[in-house]
Protein backbone atom coordinates (compact mmCIF):
# COMPACT_ATOMS: atom_id res chain seq x y z
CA UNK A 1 103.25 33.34 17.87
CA UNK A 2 105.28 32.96 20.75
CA UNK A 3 103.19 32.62 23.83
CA UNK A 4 100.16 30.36 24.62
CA UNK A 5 97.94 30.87 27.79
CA UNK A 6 95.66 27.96 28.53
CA UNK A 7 92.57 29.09 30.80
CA UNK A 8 92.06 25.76 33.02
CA UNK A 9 90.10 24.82 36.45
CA UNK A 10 92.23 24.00 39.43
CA UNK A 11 90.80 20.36 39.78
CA UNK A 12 93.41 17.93 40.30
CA UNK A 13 92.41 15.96 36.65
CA UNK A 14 91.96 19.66 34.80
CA UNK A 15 95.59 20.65 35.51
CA UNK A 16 96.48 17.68 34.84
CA UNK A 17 94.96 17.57 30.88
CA UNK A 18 96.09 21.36 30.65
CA UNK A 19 99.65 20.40 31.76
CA UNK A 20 99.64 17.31 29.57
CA UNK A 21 98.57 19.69 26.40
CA UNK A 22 101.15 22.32 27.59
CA UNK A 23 104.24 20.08 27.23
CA UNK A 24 102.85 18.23 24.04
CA UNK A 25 102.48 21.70 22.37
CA UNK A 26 105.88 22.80 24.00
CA UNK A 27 107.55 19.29 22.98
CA UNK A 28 105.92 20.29 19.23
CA UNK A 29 106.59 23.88 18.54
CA UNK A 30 110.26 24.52 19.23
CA UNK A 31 110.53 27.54 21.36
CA UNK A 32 106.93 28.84 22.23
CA UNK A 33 105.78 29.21 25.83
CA UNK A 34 102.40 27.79 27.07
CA UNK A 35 101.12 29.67 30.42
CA UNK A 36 98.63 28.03 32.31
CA UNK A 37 95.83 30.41 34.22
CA UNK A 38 93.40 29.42 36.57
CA UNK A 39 89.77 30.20 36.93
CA UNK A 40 87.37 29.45 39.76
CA UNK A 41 84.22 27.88 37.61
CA UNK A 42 80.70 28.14 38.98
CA UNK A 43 80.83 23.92 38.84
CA UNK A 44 83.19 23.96 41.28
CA UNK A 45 82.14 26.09 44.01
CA UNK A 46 78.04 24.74 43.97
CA UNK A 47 79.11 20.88 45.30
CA UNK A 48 75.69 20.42 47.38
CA UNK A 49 73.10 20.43 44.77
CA UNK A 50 73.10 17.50 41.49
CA UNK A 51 74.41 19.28 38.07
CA UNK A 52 71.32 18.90 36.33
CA UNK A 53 69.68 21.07 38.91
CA UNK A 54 72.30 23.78 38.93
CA UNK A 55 72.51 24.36 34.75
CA UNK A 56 74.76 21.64 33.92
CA UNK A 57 78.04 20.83 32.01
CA UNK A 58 78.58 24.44 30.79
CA UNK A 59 78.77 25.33 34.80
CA UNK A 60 82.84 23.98 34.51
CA UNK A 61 83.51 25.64 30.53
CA UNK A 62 81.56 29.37 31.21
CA UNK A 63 84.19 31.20 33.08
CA UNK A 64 87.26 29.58 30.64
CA UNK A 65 84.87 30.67 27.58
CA UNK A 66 84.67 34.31 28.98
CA UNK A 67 88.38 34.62 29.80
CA UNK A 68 88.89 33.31 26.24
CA UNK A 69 86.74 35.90 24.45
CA UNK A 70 88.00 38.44 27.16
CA UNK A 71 91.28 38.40 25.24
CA UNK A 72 92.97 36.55 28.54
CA UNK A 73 93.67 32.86 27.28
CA UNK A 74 94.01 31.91 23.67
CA UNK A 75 92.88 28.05 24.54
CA UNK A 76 91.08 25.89 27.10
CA UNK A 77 91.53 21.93 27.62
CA UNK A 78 88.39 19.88 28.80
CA UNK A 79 87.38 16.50 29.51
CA UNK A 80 84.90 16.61 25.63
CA UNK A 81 81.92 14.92 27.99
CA UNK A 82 81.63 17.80 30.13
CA UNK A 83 81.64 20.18 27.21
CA UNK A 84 78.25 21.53 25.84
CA UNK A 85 76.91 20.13 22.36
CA UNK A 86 76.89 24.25 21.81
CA UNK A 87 80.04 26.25 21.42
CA UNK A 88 80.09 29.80 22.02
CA UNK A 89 80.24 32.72 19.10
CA UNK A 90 83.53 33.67 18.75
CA UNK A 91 84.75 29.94 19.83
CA UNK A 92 85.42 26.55 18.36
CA UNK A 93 86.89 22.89 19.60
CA UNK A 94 89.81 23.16 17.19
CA UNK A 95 91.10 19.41 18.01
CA UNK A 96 90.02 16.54 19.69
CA UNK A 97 92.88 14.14 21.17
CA UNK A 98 93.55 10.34 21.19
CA UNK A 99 91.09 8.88 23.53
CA UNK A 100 91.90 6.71 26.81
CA UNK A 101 89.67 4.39 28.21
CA UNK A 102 86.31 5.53 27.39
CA UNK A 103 84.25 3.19 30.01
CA UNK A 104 82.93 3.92 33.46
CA UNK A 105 84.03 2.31 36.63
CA UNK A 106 83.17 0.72 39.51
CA UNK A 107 84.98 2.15 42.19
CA UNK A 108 84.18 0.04 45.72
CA UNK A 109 86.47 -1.18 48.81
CA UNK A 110 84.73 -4.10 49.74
CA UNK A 111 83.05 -5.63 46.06
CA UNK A 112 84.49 -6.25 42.77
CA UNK A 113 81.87 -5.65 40.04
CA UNK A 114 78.22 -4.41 39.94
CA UNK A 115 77.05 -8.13 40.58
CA UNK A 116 78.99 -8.88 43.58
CA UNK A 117 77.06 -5.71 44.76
CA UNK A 118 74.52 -6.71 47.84
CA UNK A 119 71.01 -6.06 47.93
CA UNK A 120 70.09 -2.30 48.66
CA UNK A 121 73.80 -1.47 48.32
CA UNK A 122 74.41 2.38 48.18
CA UNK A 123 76.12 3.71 44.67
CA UNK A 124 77.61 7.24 44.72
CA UNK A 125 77.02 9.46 40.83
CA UNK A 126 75.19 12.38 40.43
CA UNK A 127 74.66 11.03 36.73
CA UNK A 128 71.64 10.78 35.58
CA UNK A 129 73.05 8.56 32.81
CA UNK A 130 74.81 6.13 34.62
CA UNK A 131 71.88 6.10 37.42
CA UNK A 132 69.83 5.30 34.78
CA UNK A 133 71.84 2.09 33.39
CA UNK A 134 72.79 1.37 36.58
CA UNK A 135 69.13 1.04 37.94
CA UNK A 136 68.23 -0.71 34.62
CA UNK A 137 70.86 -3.86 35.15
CA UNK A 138 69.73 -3.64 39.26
CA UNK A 139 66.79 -1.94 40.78
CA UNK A 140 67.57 -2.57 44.19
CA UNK A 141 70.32 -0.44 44.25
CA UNK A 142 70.11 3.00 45.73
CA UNK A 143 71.59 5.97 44.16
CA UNK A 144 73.03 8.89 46.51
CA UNK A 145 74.60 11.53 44.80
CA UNK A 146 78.11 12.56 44.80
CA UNK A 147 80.08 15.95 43.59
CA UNK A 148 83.59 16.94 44.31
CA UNK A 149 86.54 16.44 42.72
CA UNK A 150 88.38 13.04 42.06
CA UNK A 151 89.86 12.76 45.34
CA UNK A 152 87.28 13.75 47.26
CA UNK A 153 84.97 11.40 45.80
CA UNK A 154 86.99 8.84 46.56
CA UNK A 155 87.72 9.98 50.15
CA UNK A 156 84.16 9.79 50.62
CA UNK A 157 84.10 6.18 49.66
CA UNK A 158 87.08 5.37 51.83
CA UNK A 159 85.03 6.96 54.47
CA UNK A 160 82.29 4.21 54.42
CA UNK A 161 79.55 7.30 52.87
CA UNK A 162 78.79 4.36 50.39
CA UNK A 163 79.21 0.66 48.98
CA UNK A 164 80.95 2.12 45.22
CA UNK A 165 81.09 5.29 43.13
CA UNK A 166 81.06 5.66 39.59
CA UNK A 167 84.12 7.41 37.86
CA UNK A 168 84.97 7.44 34.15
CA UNK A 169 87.94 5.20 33.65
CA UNK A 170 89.62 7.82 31.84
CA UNK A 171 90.52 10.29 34.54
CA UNK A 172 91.31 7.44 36.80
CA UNK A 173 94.03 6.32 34.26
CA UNK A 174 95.60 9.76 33.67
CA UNK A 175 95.85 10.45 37.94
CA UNK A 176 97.42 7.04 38.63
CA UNK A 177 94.40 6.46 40.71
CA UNK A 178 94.72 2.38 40.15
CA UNK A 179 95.58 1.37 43.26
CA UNK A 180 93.76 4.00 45.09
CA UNK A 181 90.93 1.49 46.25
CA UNK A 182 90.51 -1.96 46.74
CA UNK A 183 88.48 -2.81 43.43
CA UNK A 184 88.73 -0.72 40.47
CA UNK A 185 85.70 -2.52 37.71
CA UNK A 186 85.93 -1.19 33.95
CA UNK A 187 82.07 -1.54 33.34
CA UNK A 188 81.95 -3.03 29.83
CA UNK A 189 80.31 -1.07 27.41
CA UNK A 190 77.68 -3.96 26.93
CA UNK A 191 76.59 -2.93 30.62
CA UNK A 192 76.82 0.68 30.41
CA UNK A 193 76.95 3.19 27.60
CA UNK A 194 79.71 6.11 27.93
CA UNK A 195 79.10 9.37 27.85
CA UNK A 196 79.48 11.62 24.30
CA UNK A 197 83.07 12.43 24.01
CA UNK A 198 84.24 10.38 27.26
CA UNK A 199 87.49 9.18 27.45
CA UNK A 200 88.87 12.62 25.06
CA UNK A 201 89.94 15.71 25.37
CA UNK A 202 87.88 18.66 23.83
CA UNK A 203 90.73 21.43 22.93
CA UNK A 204 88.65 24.88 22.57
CA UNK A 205 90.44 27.73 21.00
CA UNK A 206 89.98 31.49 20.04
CA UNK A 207 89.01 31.80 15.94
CA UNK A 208 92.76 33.13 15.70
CA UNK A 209 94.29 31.36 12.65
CA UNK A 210 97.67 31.13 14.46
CA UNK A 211 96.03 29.39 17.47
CA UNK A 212 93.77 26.90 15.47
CA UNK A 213 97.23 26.28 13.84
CA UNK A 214 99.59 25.37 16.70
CA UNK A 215 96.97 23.06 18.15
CA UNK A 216 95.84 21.15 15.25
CA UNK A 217 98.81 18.75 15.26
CA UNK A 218 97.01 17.84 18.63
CA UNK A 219 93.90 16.42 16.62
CA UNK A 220 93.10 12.42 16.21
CA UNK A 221 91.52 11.17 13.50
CA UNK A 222 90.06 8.86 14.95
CA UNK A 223 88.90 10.61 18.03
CA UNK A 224 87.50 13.01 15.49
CA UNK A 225 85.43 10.82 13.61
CA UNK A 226 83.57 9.06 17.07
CA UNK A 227 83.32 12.14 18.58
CA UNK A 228 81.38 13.31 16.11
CA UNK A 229 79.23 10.87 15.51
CA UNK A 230 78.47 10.90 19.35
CA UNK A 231 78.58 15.04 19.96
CA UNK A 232 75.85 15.35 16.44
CA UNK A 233 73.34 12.83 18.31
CA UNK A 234 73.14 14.32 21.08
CA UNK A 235 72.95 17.33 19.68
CA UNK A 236 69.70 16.13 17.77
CA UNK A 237 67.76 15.09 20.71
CA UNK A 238 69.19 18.21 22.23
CA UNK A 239 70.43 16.84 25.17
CA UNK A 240 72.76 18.00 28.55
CA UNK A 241 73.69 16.32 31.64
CA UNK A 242 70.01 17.16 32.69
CA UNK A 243 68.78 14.05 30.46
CA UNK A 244 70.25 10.56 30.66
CA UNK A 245 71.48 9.96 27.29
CA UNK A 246 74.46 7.29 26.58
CA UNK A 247 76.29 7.69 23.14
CA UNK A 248 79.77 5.75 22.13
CA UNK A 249 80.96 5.40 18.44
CA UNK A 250 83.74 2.61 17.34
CA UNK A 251 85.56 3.48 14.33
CA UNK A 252 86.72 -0.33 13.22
CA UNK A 253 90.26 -0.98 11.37
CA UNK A 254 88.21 -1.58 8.21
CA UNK A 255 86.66 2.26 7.77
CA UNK A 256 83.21 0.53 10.03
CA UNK A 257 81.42 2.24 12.56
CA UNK A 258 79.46 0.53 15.38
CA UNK A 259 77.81 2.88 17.38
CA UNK A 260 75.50 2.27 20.71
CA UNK A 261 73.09 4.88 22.28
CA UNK A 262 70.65 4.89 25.04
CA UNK A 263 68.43 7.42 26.10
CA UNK A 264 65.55 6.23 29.53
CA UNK A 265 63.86 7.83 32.25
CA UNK A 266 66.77 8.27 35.54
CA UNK A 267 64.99 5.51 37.32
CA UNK A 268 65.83 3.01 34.86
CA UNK A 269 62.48 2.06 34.38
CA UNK A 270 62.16 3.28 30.44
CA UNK A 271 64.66 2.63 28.30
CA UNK A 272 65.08 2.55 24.69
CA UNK A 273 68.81 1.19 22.86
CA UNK A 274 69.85 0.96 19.61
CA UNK A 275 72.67 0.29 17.40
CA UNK A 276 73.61 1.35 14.05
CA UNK A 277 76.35 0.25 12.06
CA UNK A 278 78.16 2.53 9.47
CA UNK A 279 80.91 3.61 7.00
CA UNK A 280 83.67 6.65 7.78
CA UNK A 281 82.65 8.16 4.86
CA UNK A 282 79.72 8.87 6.28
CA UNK A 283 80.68 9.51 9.65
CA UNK A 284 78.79 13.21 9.78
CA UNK A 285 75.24 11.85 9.18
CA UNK A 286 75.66 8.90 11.38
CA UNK A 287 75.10 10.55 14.61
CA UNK A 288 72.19 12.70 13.32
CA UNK A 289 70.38 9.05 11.80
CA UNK A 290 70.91 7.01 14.14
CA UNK A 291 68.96 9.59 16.94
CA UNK A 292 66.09 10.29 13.95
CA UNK A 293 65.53 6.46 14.36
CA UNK A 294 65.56 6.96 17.94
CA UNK A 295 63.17 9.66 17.85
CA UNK A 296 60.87 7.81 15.37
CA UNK A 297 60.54 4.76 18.58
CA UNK A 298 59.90 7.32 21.18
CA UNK A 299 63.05 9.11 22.50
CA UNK A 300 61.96 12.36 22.79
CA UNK A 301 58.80 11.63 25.24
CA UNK A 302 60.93 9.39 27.26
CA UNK A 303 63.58 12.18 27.86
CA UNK A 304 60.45 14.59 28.23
C-alpha cells in the first residue's frame, strides 16, 4: 500500500493530531504517502446550543465515519474522549496512542486554581461532567457554557465573557497553548475525574488488513489497557456526553490497576465515586465490574 488518506476536521487541535499521525506513519513506513482531507462535521458548524442537546460526541466522528466507508479515507485520528463507546459496522479503532496529560484545566487570567476562585465566579464548559465535579467541590460557582474551538474559547476568556474555562490539559500541551493565559491549573485527578479515553488518541481505520497493519505500530500498550478499562464502563452504564460520567484507569509499573469513576446529577448535587483496584491480566473485565458495582449503589437512577 502506497497511499494513506486521513479524513480529519479543520479544528486547529484535529489537524494538528492528524498531522502528528501523518509524519509518525511517514517517519515509520519508508516511502508511503499520507494525504490529509478535510470534512466540515455537524459539531462544528452547531456552536450555539450545549452537545448533549444537539446528539453528542458522534456530531465531530459522523461525517469522517461516512467518508471512511464511502471508500474516500482509509483512517481518521480523534481525540478517544470525543469518540462514541459504539463504532460503526464496517469500522474499528485499530490503535490507541501514548497518552499526554490526561487531567483537565483551569484556564483563568486573573486566579490560579479552583480555590482562589471568588464567590459566584463564572466558569466556561459545556461539560456536563466537569460541571458536575466542578459544582460538587463549589456550589457557588456558576456554569455558562462554552463551544468553539481551542482558540476561540480562549479568546472568549481573554475577552472578560468569564472568570476561567475548562480545557483538557492534553490539547493545551500539543498547541503550545502554555503561556496563552495568565494561569494555566492541572486539576488533580483527586478533584476531578477525566474523561474515558482523555489525554489519547483514538486511531479509527477501514477493516482493510493492509490499513489495520500500517497503523498498528502506532498502538500503546499501555494506553490500550486504560482505555479499555475506561471505554468498557462506560459502555455498561451506556453513557455519552449527554450524562456526566468521569472514568480514568492507572496501569501501575507492577501489572496494578487503580481506577476512579464518578457518575452524579450535572448540578453536583448527587454523586456517587468509587474505586477499584486491579491486575492487567484482567484488564477487560475491570471496566465492566467496577460500573456493575456502581450500578448495584444506584448509578443508573442518578444518571436517569
Amino acid at each position: 500500500m502506497e497511499k494513506i488518506v486521513i479524513a480529519t476536521r479543520r479544528s486547529k487541535l484535529a489537524l494538528w493530531q492528524s498531522e502528528h499521525i501523518k509524519s509518525r506513519l511517514e517517519e515509520a513506513h519508508s516511502g508511503l504517502e499520507v494525504e490529509l482531507k478535510v470534512f466540515v462535521t455537524q459539531g462544528d458548524k452547531i456552536l450555539d446550543k450545549p452537545l448533549a442537546n444537539i446528539g453528542g460526541k458522534g456530531l465531530f466522528t459522523k461525517e469522517l465515519e461516512d467518508a471512511m466507508l464511502r471508500g474516500e479515507a482509509h483512517i481518521s485520528v480523534n481525540s478517544l474522549k470525543d469518540m462514541p463507546f459504539i463504532v460503526p459496522e464496517g469500522l474499528q479503532i485499530s490503535a490507541v496512542t501514548e497518552r499526554e496529560d490526561v487531567r483537565d484545566a483551569l484556564l483563568s487570567e486573573k486566579f490560579e486554581s479552583i480555590d482562589d476562585l471568588p464567590h459566584g465566579a463564572t466558569i466556561g464548559t459545556t461539560s456536563l461532567r466537569r460541571s458536575m465535579q466542578l459544582l460538587a467541590l463549589r456550589p457557588d460557582l456558576k456554569i455558562k457554557q462554552l463551544r468553539g474551538n481551542v482558540d476561540t474559547r480562549i479568546g472568549k476568556l481573554k475577552a472578560g465573557e468569564f472568570d476561567a474555562i475548562i480545557l483538557a490539559s492534553a490539547g493545551i500541551n500539543r498547541l503550545g497553548l502554555e503561556s496563552s493565559v495568565k494561569y494555566i491549573y492541572n486539576i488533580q485527578i483527586s478533584e476531578m475525574i477525566p474523561s474515558m479515553g482523555q489525554g489519547a488518541l483514538g486511531i479509527e481505520t477501514t477493516k482493510d488488513p493492509k490499513v489495520i497493519e500500517l497503523v498498528s505500530i502506532l498502538n500503546d500498550e499501555v494506553s490500550e489497557v486504560e482505555t479499555t478499562v475506561e471505554r468498557d464502563f462506560v459502555g455498561k452504564l451506556e453513557g455519552s456526553c449527554t450524562v456526566p460520567i468521569g472514568v480514568n484507569a492507572t496501569l501501575l509499573d507492577n501489572g496494578t490497576i487503580i481506577t476512579k469513576a464518578v457518575v452524579g446529577t450535572a448540578d453536583g448535587k448527587d454523586i456517587l465515586r468509587d474505586t477499584m483496584i486491579s491486575s492487567k491480566e484482567n484488564f477487560r473485565e475491570v471496566g465492566k465490574k467496577l460500573a456493575d458495582k456502581m450500578i448495584g449503589a444506584g448509578a443508573l437512577e442518578i444518571l436517569n
